[in-house]
Protein backbone atom coordinates (compact mmCIF):
# COMPACT_ATOMS: atom_id res chain seq x y z
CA UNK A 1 0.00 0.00 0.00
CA UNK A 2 1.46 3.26 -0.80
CA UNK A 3 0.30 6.82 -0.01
CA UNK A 4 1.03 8.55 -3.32
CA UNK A 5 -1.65 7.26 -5.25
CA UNK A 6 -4.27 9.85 -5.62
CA UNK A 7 -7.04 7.68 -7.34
CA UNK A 8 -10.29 6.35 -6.17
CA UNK A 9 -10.63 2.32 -6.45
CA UNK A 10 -13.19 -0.09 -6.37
CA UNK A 11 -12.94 -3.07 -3.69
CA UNK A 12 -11.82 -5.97 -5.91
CA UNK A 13 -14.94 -7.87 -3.57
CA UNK A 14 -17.42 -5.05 -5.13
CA UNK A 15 -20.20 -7.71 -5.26
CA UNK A 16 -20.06 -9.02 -1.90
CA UNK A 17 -20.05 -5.64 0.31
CA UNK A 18 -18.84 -6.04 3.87
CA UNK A 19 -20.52 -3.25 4.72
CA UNK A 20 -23.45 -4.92 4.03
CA UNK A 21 -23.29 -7.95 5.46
CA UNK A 22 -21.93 -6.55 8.36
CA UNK A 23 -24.97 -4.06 8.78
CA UNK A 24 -27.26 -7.53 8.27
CA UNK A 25 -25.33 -9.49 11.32
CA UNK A 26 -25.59 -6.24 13.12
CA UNK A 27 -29.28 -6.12 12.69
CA UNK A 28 -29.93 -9.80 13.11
CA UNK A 29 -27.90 -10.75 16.24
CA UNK A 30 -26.75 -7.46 17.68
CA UNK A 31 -23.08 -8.35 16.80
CA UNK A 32 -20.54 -6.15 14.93
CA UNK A 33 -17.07 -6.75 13.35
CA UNK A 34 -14.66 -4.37 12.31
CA UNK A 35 -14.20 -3.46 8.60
CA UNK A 36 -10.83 -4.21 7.05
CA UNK A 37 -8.98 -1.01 6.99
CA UNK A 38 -7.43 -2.20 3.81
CA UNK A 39 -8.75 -3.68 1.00
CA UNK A 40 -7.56 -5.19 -2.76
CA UNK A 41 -8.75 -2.88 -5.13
CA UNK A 42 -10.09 -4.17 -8.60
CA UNK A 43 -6.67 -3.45 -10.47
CA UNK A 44 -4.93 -5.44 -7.91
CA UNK A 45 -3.76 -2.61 -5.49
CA UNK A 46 -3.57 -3.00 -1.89
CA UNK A 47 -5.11 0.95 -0.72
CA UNK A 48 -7.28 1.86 2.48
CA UNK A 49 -10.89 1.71 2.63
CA UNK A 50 -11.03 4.96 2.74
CA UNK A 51 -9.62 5.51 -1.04
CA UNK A 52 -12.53 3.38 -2.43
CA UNK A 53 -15.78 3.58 -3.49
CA UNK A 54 -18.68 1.50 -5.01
CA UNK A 55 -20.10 4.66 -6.79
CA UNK A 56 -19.42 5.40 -10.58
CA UNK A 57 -19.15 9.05 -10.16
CA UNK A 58 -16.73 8.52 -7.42
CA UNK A 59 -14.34 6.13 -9.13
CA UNK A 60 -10.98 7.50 -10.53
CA UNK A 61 -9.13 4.67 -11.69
CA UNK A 62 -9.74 3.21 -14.90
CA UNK A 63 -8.75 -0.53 -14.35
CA UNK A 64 -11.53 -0.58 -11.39
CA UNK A 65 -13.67 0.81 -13.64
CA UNK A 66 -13.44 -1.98 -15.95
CA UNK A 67 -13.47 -4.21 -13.14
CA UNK A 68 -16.89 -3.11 -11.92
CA UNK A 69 -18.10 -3.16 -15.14
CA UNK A 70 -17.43 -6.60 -15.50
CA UNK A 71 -18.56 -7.79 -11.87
CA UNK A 72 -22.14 -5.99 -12.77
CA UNK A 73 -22.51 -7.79 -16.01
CA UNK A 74 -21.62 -11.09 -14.36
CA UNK A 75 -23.70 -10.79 -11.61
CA UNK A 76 -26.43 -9.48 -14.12
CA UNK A 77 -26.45 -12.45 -16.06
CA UNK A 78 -26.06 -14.96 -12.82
CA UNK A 79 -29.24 -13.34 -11.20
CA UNK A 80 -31.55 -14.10 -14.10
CA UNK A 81 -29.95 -17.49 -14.53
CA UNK A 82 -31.15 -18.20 -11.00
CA UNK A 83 -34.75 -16.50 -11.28
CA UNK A 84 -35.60 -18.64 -13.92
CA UNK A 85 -34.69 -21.85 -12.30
CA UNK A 86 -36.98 -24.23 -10.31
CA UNK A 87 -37.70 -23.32 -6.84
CA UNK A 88 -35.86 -19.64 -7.10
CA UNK A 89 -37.10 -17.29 -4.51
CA UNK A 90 -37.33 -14.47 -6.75
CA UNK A 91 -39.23 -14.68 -9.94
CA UNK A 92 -37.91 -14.47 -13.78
CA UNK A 93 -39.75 -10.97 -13.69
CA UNK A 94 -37.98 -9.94 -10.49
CA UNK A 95 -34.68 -11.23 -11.63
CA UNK A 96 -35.13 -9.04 -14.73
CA UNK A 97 -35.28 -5.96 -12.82
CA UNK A 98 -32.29 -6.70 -10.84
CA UNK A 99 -30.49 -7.19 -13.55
CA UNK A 100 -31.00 -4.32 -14.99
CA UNK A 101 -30.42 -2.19 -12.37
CA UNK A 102 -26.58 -4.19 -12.44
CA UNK A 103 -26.51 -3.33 -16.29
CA UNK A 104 -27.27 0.03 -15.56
CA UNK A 105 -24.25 0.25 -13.25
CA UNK A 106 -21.88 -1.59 -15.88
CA UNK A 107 -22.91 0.83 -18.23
CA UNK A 108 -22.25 3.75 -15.55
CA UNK A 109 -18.77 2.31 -14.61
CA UNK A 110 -17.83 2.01 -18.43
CA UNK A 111 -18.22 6.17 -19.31
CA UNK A 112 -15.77 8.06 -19.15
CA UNK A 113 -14.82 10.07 -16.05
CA UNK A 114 -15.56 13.71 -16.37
């Protein structure tokens, strides 16, 4: 991890925020765990928490960029896989929407940075 880098990153574990599980154990059982104070970043760099974000607007470096991108698309393409199968939990309908909402993002994470 080095100090000089002034970019904005995306957690390489985008997907699978700890924030947010952490907020649903909180919630659940009344327990809470510390946050990592430094994360991988999508284009491999070790940088604090603090120098990332899960935002498109907020995201300086390019190689997260395209790693977001592709995270969103995969997980948009997993969800409705899984709504359409047997016994899903969420419908094909419900599925669609969610996966839309993740190709939105990709498509957010793949314009240029004003």
């Amino acid at each position: 991890m080095t100090g000089t880098d002034p970019h904005i990153h995306v957690d390489a574990r985008l997907i699978r925020n700890d924030a947010a599980v952490r907020d649903a154990v909180a919630s659940a059982f009344g327990l809470v765990t510390d946050l990592p104070g430094v994360v991988t970043t999508g284009c491999g760099l070790r940088v604090a928490r603090a120098m990332t974000s899960s935002r498109p607007d907020r995201v300086t470096c390019l190689a997260c960029r395209e790693h977001a991108r592709r995270e969103h698309l995969r997980l948009a393409a997993e969800v409705e896989r899984l709504s359409r199968m047997p016994g899903s939990t969420i419908s094909p309908a419900q599925g669609a929407s969610v996966a839309d909402r993740h190709r939105a993002l990709a498509r957010e994470f793949a314009e240029p940075e004003e």
